[in-house]
C-alpha atoms as a PDB file:
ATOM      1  CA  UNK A   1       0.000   0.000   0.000  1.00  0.00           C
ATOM      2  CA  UNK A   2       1.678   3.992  -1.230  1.00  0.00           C
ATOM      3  CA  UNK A   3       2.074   5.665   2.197  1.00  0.00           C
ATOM      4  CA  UNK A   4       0.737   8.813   1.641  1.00  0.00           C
ATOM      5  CA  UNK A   5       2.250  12.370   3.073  1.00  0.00           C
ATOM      6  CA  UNK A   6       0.928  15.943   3.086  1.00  0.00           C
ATOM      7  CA  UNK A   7       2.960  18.779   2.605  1.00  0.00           C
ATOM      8  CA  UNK A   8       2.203  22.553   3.677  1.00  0.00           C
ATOM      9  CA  UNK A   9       3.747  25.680   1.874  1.00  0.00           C
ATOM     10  CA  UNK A  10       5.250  28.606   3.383  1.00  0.00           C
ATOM     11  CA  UNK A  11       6.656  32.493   3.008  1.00  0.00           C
ATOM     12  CA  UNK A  12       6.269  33.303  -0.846  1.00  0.00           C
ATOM     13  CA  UNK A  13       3.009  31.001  -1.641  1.00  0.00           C
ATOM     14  CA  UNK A  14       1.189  33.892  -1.562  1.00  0.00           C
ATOM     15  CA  UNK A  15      -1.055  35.547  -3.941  1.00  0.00           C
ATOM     16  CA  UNK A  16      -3.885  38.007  -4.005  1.00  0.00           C
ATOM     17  CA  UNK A  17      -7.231  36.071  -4.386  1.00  0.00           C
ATOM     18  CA  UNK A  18      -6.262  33.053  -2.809  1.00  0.00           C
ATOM     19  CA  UNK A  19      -8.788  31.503  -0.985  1.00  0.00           C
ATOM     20  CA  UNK A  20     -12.019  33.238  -2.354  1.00  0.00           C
ATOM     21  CA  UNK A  21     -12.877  30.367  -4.444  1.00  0.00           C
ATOM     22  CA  UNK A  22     -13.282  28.419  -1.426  1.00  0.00           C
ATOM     23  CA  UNK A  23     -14.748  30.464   0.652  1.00  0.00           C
ATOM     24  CA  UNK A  24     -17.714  30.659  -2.246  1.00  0.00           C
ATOM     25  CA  UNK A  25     -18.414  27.140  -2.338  1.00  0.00           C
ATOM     26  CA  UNK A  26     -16.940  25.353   1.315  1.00  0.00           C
ATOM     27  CA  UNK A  27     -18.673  26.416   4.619  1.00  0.00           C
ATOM     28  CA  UNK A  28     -16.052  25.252   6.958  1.00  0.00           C
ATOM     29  CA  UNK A  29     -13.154  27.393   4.892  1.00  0.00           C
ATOM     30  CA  UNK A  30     -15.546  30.452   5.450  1.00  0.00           C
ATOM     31  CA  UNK A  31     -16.043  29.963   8.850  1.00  0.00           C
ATOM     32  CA  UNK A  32     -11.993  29.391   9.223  1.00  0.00           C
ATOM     33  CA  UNK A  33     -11.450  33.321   7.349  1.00  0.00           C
ATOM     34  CA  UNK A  34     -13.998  34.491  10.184  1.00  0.00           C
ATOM     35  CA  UNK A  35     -12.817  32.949  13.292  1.00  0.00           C
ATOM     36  CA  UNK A  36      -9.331  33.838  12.239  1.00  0.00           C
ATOM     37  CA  UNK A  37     -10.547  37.726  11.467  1.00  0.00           C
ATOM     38  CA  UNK A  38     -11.983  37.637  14.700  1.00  0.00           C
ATOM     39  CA  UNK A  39      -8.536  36.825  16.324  1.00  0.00           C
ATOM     40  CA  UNK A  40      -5.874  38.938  13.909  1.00  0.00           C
ATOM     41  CA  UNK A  41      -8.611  41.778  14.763  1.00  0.00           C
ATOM     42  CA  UNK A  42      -8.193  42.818  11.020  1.00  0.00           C
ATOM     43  CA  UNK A  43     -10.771  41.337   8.201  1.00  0.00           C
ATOM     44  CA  UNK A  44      -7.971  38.444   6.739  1.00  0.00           C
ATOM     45  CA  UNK A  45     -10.772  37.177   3.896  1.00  0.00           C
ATOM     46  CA  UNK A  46     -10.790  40.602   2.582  1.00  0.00           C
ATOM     47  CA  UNK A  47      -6.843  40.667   2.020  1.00  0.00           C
ATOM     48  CA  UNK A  48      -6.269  37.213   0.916  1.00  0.00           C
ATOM     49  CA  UNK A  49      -9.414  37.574  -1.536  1.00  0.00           C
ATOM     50  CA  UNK A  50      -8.552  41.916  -2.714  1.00  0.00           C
ATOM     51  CA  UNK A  51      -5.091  42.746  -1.428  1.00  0.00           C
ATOM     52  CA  UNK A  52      -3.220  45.283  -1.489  1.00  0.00           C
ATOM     53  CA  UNK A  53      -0.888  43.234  -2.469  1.00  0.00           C
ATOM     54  CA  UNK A  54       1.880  45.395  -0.668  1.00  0.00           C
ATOM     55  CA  UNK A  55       0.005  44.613   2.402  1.00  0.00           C
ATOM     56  CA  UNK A  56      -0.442  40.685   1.633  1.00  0.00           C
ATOM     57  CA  UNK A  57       3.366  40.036   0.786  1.00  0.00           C
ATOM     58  CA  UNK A  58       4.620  41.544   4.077  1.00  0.00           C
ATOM     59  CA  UNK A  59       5.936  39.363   6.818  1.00  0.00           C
ATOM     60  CA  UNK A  60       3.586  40.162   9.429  1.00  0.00           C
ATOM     61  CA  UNK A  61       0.446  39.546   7.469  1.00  0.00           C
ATOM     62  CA  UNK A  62       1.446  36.754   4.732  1.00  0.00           C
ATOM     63  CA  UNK A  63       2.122  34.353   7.640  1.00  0.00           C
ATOM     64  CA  UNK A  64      -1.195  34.176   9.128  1.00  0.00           C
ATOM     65  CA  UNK A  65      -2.716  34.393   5.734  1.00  0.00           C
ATOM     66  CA  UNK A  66      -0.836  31.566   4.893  1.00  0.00           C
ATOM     67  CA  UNK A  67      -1.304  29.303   7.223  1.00  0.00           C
ATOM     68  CA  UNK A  68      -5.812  29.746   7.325  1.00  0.00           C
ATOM     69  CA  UNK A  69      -5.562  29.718   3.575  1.00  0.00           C
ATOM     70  CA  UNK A  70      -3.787  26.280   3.543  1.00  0.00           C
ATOM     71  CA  UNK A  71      -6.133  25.181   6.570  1.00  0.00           C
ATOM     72  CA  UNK A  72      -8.968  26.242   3.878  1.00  0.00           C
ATOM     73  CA  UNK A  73      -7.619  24.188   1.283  1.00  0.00           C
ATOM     74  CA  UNK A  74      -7.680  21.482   3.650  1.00  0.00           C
ATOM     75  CA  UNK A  75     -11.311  21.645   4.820  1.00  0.00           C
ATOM     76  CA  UNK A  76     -12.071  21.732   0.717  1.00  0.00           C
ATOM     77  CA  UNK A  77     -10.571  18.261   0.737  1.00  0.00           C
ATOM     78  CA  UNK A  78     -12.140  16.999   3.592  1.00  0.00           C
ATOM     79  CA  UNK A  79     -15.223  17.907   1.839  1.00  0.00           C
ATOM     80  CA  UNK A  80     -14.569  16.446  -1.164  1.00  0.00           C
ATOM     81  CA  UNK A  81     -12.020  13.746  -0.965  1.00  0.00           C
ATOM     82  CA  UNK A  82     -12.283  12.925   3.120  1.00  0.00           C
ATOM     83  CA  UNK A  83     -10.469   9.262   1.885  1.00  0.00           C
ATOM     84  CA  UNK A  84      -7.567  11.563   1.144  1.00  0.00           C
ATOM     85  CA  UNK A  85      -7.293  12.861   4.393  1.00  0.00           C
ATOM     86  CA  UNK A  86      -7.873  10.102   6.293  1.00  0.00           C
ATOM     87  CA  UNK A  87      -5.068   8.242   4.337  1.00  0.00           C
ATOM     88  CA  UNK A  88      -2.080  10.939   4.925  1.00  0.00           C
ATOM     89  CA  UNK A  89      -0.196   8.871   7.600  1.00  0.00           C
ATOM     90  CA  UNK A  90       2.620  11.937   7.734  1.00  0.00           C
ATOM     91  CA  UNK A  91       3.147  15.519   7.250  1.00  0.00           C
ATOM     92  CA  UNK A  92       5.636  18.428   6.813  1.00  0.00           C
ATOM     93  CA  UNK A  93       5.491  22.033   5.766  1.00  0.00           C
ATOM     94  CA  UNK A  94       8.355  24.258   4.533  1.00  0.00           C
ATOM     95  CA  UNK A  95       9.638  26.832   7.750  1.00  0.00           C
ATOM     96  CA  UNK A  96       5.564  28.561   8.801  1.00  0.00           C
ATOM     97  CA  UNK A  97       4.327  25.481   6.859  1.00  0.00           C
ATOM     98  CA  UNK A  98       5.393  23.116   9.825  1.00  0.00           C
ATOM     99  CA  UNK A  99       2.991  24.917  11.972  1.00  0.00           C
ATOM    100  CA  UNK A 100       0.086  24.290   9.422  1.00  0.00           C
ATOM    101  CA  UNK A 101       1.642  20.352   9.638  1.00  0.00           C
ATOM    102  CA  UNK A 102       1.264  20.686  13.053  1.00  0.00           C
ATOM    103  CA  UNK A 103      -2.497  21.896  13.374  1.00  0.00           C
ATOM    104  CA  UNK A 104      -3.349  18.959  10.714  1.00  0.00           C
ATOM    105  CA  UNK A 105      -1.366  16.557  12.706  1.00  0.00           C
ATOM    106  CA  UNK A 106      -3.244  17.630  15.849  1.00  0.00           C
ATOM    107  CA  UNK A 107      -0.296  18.933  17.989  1.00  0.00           C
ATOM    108  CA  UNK A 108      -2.036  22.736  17.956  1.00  0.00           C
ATOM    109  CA  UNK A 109      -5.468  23.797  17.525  1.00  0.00           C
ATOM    110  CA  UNK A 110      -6.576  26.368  15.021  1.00  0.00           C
ATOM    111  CA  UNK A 111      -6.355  29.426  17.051  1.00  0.00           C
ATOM    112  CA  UNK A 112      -3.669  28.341  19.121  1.00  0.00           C
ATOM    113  CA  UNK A 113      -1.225  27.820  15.899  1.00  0.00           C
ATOM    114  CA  UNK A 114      -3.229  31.192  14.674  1.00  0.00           C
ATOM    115  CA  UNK A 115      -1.873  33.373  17.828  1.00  0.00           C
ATOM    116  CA  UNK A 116       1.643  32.008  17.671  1.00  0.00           C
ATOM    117  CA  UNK A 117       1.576  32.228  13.238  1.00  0.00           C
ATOM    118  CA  UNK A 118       0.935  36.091  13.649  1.00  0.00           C
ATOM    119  CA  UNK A 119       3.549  36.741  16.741  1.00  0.00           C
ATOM    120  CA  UNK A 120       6.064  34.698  14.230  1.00  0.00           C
ATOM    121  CA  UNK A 121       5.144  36.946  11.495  1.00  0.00           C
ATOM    122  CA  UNK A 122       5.255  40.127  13.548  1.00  0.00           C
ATOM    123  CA  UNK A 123       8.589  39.275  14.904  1.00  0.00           C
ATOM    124  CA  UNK A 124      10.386  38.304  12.153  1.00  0.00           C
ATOM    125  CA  UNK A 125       9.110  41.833  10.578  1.00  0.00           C
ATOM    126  CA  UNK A 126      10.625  43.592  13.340  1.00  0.00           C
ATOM    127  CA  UNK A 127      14.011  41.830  13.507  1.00  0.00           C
ATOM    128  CA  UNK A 128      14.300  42.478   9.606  1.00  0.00           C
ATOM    129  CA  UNK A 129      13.401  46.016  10.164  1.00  0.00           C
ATOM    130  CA  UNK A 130      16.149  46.758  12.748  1.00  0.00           C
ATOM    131  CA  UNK A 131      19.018  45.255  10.270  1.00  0.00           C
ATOM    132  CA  UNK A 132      19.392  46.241   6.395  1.00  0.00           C
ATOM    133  CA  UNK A 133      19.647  42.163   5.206  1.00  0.00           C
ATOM    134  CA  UNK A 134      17.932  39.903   2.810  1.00  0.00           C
ATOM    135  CA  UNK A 135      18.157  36.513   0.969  1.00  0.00           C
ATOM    136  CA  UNK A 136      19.280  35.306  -2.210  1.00  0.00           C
ATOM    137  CA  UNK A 137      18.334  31.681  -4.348  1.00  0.00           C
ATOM    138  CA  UNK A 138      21.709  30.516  -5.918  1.00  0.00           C
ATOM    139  CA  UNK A 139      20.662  27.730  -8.238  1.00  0.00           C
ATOM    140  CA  UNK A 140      23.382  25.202 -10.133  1.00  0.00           C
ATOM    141  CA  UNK A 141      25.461  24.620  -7.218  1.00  0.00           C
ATOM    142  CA  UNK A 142      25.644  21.970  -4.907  1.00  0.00           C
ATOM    143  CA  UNK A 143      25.894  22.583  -1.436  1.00  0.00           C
ATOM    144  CA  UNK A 144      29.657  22.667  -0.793  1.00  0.00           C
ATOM    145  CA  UNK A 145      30.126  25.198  -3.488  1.00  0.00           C
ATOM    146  CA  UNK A 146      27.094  27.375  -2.070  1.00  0.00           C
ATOM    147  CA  UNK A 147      28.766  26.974   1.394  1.00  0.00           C
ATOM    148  CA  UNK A 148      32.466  28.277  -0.008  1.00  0.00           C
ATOM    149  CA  UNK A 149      30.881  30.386  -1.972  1.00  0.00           C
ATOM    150  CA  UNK A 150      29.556  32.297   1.426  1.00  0.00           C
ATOM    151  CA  UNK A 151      32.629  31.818   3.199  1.00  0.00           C
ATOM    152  CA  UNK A 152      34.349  33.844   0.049  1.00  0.00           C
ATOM    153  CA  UNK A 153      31.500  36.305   0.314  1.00  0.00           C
ATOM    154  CA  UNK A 154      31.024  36.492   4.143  1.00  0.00           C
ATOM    155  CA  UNK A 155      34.088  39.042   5.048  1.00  0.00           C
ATOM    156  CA  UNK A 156      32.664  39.284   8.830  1.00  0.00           C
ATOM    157  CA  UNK A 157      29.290  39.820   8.063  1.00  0.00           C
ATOM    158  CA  UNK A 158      26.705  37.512   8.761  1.00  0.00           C
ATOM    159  CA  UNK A 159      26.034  34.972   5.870  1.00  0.00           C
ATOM    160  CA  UNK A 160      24.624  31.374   6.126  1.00  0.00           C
ATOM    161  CA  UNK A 161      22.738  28.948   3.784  1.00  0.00           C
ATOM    162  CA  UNK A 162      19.150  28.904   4.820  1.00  0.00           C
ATOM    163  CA  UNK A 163      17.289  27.524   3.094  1.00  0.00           C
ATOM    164  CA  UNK A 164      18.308  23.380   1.512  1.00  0.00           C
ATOM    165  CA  UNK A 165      15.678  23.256  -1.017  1.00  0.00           C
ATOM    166  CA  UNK A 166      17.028  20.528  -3.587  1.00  0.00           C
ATOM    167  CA  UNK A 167      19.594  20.148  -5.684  1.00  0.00           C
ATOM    168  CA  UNK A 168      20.792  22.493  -7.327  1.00  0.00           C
ATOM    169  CA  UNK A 169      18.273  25.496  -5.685  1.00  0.00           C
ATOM    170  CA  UNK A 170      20.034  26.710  -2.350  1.00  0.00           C
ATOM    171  CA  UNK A 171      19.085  29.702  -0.284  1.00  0.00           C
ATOM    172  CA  UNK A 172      21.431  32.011   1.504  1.00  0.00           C
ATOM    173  CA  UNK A 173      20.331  34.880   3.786  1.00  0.00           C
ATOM    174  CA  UNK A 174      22.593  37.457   5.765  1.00  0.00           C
ATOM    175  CA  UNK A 175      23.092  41.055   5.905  1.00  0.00           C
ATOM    176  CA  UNK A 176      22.439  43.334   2.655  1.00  0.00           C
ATOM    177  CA  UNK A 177      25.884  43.438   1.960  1.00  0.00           C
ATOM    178  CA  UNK A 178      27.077  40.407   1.847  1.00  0.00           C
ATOM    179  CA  UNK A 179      24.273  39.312   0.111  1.00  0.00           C
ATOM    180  CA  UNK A 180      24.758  41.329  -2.713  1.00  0.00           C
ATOM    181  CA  UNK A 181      28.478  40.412  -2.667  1.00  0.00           C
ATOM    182  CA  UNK A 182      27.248  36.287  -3.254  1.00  0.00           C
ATOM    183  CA  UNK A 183      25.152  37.152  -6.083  1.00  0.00           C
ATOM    184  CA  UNK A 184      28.165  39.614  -7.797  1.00  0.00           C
ATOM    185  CA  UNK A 185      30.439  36.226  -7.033  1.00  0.00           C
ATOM    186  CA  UNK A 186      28.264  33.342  -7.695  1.00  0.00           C
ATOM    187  CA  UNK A 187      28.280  33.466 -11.868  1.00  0.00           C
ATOM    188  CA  UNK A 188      32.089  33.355 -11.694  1.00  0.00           C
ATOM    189  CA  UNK A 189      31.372  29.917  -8.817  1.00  0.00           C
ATOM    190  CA  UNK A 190      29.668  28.236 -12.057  1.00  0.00           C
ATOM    191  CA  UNK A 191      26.116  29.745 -10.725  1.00  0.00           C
ATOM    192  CA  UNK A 192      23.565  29.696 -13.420  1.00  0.00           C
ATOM    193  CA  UNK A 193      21.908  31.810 -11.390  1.00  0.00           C
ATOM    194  CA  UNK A 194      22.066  33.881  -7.906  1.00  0.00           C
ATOM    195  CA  UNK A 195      18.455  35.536  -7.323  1.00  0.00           C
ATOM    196  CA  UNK A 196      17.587  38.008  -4.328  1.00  0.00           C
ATOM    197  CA  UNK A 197      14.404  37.380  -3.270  1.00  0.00           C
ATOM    198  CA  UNK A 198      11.625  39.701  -2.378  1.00  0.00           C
ATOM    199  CA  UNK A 199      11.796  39.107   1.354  1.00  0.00           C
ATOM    200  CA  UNK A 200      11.878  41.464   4.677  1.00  0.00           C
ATOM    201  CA  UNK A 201      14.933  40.244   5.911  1.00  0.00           C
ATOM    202  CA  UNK A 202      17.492  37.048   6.709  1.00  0.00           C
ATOM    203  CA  UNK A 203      15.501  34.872   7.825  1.00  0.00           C
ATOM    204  CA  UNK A 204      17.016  31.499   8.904  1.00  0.00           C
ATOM    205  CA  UNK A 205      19.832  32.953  10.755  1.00  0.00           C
ATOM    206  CA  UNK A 206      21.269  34.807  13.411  1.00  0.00           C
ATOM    207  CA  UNK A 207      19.572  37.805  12.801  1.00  0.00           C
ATOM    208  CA  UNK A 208      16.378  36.493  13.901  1.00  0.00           C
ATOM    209  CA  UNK A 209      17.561  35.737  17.140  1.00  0.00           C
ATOM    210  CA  UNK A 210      15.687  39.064  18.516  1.00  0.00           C
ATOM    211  CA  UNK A 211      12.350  37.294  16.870  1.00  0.00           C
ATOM    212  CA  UNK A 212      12.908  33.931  18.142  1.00  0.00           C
ATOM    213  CA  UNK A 213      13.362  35.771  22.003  1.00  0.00           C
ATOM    214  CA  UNK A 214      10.168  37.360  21.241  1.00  0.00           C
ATOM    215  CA  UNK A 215       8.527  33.782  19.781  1.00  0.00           C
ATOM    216  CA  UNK A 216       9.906  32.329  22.909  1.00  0.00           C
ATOM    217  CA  UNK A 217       6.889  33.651  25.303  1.00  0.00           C
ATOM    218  CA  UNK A 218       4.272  32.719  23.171  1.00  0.00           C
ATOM    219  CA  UNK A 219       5.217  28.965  22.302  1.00  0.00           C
ATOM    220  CA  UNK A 220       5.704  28.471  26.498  1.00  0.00           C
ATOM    221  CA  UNK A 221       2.133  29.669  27.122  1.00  0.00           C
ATOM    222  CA  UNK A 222       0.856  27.015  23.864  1.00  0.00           C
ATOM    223  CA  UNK A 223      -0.658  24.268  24.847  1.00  0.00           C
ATOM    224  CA  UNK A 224       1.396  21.584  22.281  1.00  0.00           C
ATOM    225  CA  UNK A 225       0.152  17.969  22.151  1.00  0.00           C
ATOM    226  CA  UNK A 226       1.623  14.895  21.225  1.00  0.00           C
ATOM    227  CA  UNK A 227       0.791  14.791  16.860  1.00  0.00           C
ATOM    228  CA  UNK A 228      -1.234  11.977  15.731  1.00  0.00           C
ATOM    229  CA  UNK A 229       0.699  11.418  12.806  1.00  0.00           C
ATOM    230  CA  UNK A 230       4.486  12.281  12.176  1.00  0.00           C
ATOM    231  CA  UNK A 231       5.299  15.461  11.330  1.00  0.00           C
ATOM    232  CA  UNK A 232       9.045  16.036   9.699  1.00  0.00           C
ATOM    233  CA  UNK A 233      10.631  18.946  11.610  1.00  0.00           C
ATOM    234  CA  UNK A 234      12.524  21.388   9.296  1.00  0.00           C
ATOM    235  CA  UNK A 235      15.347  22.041  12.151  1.00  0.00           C
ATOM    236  CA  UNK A 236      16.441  17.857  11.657  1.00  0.00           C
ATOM    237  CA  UNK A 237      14.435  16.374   8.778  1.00  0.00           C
ATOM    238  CA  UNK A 238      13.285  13.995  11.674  1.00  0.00           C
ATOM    239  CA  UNK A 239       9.447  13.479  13.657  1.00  0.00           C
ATOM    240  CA  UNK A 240       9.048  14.092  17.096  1.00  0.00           C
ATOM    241  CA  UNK A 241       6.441  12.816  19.324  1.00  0.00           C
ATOM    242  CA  UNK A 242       7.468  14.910  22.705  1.00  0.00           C
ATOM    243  CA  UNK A 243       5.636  18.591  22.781  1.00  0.00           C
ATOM    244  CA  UNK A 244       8.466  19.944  24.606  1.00  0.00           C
ATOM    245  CA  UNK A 245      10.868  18.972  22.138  1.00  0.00           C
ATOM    246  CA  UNK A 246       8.901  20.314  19.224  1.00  0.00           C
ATOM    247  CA  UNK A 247       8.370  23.540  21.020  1.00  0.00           C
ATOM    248  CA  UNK A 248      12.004  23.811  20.996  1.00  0.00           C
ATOM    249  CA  UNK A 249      12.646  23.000  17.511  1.00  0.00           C
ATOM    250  CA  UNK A 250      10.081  25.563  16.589  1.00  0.00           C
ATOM    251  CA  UNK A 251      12.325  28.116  18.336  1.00  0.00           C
ATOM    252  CA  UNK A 252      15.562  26.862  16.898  1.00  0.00           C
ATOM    253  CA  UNK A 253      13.910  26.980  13.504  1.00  0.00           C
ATOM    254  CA  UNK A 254      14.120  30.517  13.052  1.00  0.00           C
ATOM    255  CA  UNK A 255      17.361  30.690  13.120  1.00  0.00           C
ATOM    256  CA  UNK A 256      18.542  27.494  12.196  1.00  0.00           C
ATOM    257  CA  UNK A 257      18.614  26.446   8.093  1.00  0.00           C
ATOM    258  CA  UNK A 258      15.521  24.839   6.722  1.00  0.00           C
ATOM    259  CA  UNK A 259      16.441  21.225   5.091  1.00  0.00           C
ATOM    260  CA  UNK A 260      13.880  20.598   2.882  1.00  0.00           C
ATOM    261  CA  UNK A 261      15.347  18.174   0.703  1.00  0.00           C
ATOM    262  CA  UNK A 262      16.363  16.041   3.981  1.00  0.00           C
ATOM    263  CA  UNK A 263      13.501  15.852   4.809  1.00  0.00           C
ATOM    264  CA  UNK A 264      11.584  14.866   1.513  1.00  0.00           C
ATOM    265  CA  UNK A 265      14.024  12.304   1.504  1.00  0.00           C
ATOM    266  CA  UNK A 266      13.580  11.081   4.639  1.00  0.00           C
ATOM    267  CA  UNK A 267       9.914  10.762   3.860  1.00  0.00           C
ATOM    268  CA  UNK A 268      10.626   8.834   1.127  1.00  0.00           C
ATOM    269  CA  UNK A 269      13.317   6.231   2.953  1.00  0.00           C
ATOM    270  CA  UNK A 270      10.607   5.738   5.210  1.00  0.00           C
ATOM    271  CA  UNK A 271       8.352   4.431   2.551  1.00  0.00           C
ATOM    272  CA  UNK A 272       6.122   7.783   1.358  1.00  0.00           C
ATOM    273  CA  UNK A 273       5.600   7.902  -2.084  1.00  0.00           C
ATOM    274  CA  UNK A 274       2.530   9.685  -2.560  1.00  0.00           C
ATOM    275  CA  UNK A 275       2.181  13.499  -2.392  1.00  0.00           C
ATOM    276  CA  UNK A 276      -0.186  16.469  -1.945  1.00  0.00           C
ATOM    277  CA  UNK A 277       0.483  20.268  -1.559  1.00  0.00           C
ATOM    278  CA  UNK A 278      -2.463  21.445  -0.070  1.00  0.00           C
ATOM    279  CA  UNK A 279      -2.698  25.067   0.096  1.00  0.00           C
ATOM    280  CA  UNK A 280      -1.516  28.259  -2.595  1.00  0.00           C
ATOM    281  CA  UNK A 281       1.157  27.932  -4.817  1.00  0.00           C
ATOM    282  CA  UNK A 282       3.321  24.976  -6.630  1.00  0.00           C
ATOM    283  CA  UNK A 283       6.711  25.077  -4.976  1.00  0.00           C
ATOM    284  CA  UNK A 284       6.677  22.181  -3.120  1.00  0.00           C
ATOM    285  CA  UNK A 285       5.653  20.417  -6.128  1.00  0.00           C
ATOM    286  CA  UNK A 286       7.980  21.699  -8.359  1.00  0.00           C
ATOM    287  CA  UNK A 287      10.847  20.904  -5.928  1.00  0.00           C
ATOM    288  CA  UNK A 288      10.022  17.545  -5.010  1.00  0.00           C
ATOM    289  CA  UNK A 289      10.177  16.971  -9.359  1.00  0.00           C
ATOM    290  CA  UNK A 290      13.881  18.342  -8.448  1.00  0.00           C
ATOM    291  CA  UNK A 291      14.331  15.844  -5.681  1.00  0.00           C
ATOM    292  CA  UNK A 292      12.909  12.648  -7.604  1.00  0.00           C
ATOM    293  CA  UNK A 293      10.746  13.213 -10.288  1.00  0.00           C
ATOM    294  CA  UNK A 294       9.016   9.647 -10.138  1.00  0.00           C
ATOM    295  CA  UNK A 295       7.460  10.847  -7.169  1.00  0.00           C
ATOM    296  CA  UNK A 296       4.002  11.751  -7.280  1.00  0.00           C
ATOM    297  CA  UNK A 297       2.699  14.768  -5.716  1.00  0.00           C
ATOM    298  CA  UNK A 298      -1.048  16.136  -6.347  1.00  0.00           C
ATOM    299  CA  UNK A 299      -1.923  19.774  -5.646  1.00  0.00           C
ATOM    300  CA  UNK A 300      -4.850  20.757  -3.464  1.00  0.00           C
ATOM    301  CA  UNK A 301      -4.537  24.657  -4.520  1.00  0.00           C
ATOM    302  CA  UNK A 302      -6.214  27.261  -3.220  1.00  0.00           C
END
């Protein structure tokens, strides 16, 4: 029997008019905009479904929209296919997806992973305020030449892979600087292509230490369970059934790199071969093709 696996997006996913389909035609996605509105104390169905887009794409607000959009996408399934969702027997999500992993897997309820989703998003939006720094996709290189490549580029600044997507697509985030100094170097590396992204800030490093200190009262007063299925944390590429050891790796992961591709392939080693992205977007999809592209993965968009 395919073990099957769900997998959640995060940061980026995003994209003005996600969700309103939904909303139109599922009850429980509806009700998930309005309990979340009611919490965020700002009307979330209204920027998800009209924008700005400004406004959607920031840190504090893309998080939380996110992570009920996916949830949405979700209850659409469970609607329509609930086979599907009774057969996902494991679950990760990339960096805020693992929260929306988490809530599916049972470890948080909705608002809980709601309250702790927007604190996330509001402190990583401060720490990236305080320092000019950002992050940059270097694709064609394989991780030791990505990793040199920083050391060349570093020069006392910070500068750190952060994000292990697959091969060939590796993300490095530090100060604005040095940043700009790895894409200048990476063509003459044997780059094909070194990309700054449209983010706030470093995320995935040092620099969000000030947001993780700031993360670190919330996820103490969270009530965490024990998940009912595993759920692949991004810190280790490993599950974890203690709440007080997820709660730590929750901390650690925002400033600790995200490895993606270990952990799609630890899914797969132990024995998942079937797929779904449920929520907006197609990059999980189109990096698990990276990873192994006899692997099937189904979208459940939004």
């Amino acid at each position: 029997m395919t073990k099957t696996a769900f997998l959640f997006p995060g940061q980026g996913a995003q994209s003005v008019g996600m969700g309103a389909a939904l909303c139109e035609s599922v009850p429980a996605a509806r009700e998930l905009y309005a309990r979340a509105s009611a919490v965020l104390g700002y009307d979330l169905a209204e920027l998800c479904f009209r924008g700005p887009a400004e406004e959607l794409d920031s840190t504090r607000c893309s998080q939380p929209a996110l992570y009920v959009t996916s949830l949405a996408a979700l209850e659409a399934l469970r609607e329509k296919s609930p086979e599907v969702i009774e057969s996902a027997q494991a679950a990760a999500g990339l960096s805020l997806g693992e929260y929306t992993a988490l809530v599916f897997a049972g470890a948080l309820d909705f608002e809980s992973g709601l309250r702790l989703v927007a604190e996330r998003g509001a402190a990583m939006q401060a720490a990236a305020d305080a320092v000019q720094s950002g992050m940059v996709s270097v694709l064609g290189l394989d991780v030791a030449a990505v990793e040199a490549l920083c050391d060349q580029a570093r020069e006392g600044q910070v500068l750190q892979v952060a994000n292990y997507l697959c091969p060939g697509n590796i993300v490095v985030s530090g100060e604005r600087a040095a940043c700009e100094r790895v894409a200048e170097l990476a063509p003459a590396a044997g780059a094909i292509k070194a990309i700054p992204l449209p983010v706030a800030g470093a995320f995935h490093t040092s620099l969000m230490q000030p947001a993780a200190d700031r993360l670190r009262t919330a996820l103490a007063a969270a009530t965490l369970k024990t998940p009912r299925i595993p759920v692949f944390s991004n810190v280790d590429a490993a599950p974890h059934d203690d709440p007080e050891v997820i709660r730590g790796l929750l901390l650690t992961q925002l400033t600790a790199p995200v490895r993606w591709e270990e952990s799609i392939r630890a899914l797969m080693a132990a024995g998942y071969q079937r797929f779904y992205e449920v929520g907006p977007g197609r990059v999980l999809r189109g990096l698990l093709k990276r990873i192994d592209r006899k692997v099937n993965c189904e979208g459940v968009e939004a």
